[in-house]
C-alpha atoms as a PDB file:
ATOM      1  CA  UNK A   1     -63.030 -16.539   1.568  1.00  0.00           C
ATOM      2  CA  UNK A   2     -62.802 -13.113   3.456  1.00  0.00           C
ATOM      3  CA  UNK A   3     -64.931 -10.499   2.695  1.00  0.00           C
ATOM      4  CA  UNK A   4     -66.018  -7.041   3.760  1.00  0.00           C
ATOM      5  CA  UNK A   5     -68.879  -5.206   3.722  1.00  0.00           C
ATOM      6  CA  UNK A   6     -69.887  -1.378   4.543  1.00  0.00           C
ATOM      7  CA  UNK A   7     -67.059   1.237   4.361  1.00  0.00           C
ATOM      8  CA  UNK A   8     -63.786   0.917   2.327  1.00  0.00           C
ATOM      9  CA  UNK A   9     -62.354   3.863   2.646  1.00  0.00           C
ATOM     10  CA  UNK A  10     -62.572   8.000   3.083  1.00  0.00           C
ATOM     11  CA  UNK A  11     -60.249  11.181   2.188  1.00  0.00           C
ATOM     12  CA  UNK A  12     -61.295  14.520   2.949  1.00  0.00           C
ATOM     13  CA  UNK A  13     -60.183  16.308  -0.832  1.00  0.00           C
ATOM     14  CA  UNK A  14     -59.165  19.522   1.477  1.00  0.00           C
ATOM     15  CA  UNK A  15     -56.817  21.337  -1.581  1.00  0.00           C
ATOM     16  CA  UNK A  16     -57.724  22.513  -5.081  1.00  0.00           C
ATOM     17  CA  UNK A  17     -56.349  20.758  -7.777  1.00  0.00           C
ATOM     18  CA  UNK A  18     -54.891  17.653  -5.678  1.00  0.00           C
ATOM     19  CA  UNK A  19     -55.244  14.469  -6.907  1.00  0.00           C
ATOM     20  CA  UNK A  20     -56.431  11.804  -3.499  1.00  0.00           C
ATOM     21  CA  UNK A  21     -56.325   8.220  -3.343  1.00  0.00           C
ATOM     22  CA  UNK A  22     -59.705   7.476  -1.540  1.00  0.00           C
ATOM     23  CA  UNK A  23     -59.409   3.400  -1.709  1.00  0.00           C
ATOM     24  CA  UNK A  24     -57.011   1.113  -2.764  1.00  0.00           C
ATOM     25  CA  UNK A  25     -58.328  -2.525  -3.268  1.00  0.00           C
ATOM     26  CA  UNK A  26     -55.600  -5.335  -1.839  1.00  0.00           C
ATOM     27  CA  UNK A  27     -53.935  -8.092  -3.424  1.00  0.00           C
ATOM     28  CA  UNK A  28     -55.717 -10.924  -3.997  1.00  0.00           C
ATOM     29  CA  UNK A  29     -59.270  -9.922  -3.711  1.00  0.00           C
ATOM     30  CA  UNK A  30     -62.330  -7.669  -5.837  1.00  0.00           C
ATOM     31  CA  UNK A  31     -64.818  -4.876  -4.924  1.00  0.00           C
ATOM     32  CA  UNK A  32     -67.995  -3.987  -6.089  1.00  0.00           C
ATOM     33  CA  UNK A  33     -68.616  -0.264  -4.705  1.00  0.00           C
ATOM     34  CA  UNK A  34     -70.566   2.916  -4.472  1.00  0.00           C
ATOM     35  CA  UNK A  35     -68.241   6.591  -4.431  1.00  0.00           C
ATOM     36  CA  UNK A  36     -69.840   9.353  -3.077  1.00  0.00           C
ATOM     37  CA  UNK A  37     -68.338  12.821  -3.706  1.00  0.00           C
ATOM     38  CA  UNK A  38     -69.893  15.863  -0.982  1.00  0.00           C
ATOM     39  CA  UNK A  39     -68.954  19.583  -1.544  1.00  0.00           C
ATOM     40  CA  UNK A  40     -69.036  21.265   1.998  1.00  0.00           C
ATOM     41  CA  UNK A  41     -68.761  24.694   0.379  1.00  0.00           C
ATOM     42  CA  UNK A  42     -71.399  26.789  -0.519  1.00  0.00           C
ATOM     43  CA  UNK A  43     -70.223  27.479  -4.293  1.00  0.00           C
ATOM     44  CA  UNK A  44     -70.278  24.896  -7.104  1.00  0.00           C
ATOM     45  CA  UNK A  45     -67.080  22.974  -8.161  1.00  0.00           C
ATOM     46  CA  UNK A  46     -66.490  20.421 -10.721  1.00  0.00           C
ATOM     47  CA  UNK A  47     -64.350  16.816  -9.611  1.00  0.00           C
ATOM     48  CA  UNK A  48     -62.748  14.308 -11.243  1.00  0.00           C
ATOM     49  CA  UNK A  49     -62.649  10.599 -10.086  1.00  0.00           C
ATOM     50  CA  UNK A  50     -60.646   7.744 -11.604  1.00  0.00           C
ATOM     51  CA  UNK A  51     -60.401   4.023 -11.050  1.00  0.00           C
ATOM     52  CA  UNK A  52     -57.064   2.619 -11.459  1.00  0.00           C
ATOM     53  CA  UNK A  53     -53.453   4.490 -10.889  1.00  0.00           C
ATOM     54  CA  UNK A  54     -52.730   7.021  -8.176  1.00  0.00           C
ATOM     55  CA  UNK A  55     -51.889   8.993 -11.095  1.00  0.00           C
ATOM     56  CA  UNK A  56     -55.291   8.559 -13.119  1.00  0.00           C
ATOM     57  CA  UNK A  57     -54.711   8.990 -16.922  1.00  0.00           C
ATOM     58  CA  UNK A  58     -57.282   9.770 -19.692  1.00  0.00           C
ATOM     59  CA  UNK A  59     -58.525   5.757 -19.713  1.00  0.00           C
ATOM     60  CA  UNK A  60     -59.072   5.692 -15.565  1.00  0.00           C
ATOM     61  CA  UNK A  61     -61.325   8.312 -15.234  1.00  0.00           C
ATOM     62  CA  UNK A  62     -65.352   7.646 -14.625  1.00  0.00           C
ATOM     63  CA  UNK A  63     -66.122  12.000 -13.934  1.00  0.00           C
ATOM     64  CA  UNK A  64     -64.041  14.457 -15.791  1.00  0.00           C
ATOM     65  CA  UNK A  65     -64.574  17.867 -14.335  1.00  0.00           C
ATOM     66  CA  UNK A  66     -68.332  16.650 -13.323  1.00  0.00           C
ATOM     67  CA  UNK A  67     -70.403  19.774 -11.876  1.00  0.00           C
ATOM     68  CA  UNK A  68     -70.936  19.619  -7.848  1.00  0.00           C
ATOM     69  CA  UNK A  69     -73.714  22.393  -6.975  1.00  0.00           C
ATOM     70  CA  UNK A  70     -73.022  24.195  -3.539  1.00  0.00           C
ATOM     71  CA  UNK A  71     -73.593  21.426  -0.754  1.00  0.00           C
ATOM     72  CA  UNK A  72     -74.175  18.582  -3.323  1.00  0.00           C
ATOM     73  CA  UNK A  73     -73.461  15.098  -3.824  1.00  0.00           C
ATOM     74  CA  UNK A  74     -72.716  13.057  -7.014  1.00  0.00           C
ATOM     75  CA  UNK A  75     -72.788   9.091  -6.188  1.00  0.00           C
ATOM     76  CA  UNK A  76     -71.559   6.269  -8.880  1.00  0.00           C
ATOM     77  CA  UNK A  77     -72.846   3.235  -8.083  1.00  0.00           C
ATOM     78  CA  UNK A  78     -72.039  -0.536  -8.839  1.00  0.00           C
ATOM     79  CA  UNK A  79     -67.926   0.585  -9.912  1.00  0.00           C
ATOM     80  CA  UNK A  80     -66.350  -3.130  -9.936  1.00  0.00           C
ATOM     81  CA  UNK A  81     -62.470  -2.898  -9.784  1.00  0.00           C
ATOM     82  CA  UNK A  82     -60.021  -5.345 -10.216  1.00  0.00           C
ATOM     83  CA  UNK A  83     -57.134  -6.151  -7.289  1.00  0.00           C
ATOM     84  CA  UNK A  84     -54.459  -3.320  -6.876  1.00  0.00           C
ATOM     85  CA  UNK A  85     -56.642  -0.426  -8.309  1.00  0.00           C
ATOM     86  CA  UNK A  86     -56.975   2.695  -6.369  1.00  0.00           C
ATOM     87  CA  UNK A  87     -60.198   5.385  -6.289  1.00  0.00           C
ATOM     88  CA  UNK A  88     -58.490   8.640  -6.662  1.00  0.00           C
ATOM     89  CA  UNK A  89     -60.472  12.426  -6.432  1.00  0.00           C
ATOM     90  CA  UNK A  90     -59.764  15.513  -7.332  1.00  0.00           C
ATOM     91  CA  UNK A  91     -61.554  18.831  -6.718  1.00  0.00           C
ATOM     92  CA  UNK A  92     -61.066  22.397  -7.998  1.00  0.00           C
ATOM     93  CA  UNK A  93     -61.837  23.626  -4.842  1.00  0.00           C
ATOM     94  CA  UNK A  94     -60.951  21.489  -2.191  1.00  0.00           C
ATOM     95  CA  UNK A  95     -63.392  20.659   0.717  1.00  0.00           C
ATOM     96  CA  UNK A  96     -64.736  17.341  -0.677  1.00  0.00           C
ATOM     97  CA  UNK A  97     -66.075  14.451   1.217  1.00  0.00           C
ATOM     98  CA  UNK A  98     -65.163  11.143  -0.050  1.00  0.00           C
ATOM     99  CA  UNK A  99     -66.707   7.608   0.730  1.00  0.00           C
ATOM    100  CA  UNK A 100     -65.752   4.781  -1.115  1.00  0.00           C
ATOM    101  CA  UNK A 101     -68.723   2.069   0.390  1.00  0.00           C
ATOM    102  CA  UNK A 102     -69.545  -1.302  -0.756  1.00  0.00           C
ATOM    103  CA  UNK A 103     -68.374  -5.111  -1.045  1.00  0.00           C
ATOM    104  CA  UNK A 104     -64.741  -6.580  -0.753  1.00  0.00           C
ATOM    105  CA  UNK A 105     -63.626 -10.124  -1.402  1.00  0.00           C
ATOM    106  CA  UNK A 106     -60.740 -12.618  -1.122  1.00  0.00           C
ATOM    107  CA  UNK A 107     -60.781 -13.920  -5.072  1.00  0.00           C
END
């Protein structure tokens, strides 16, 4: 069985009110992972992150308009998906760093 460790994926969340897919996990295989949001500006903004569609509805999300202070992180750790679902961000200001790092196996 393949696996992969480390890294799974990135997006920079550069526009307000854009929904990003951030990590999509293949066919035929599971993750176990960490997301880690950054705001790069120095004013606070709230984001929203979902596990499961590119277009997240009320059931997908795990942060709903979560608070960001200026140059802050918020982290959720230990997110285990299921094959074909998808990490998606969105910021109200833009300017977010997104890293989607953890474990990825074959099932």
């Amino acid at each position: 069985m393949a696996k992969l460790t480390g890294k799974l994926g990135s997006v920079d969340a550069a526009t307000a009110a854009t929904v990003y897919a951030a990590y999509t996990v293949p066919s035929g295989t599971y993750a176990v992972a960490n997301i880690r949001c950054t705001n790069r500006l120095n004013q606070d903004q709230t984001v929203r992150v979902g596990v499961g569609s590119n277009a997240p509805g009320a059931a997908d999300y795990i942060e709903y308009d979560r608070s960001i202070p200026a140059f802050g992180v918020l982290e959720d750790t230990g997110i285990a998906m299921s094959a074909n679902e998808i990490v998606t961000v969105r910021a109200s200001a833009g300017s977010v760093s997104v890293r989607v790092h953890g474990y990825q196996k074959d099932v």
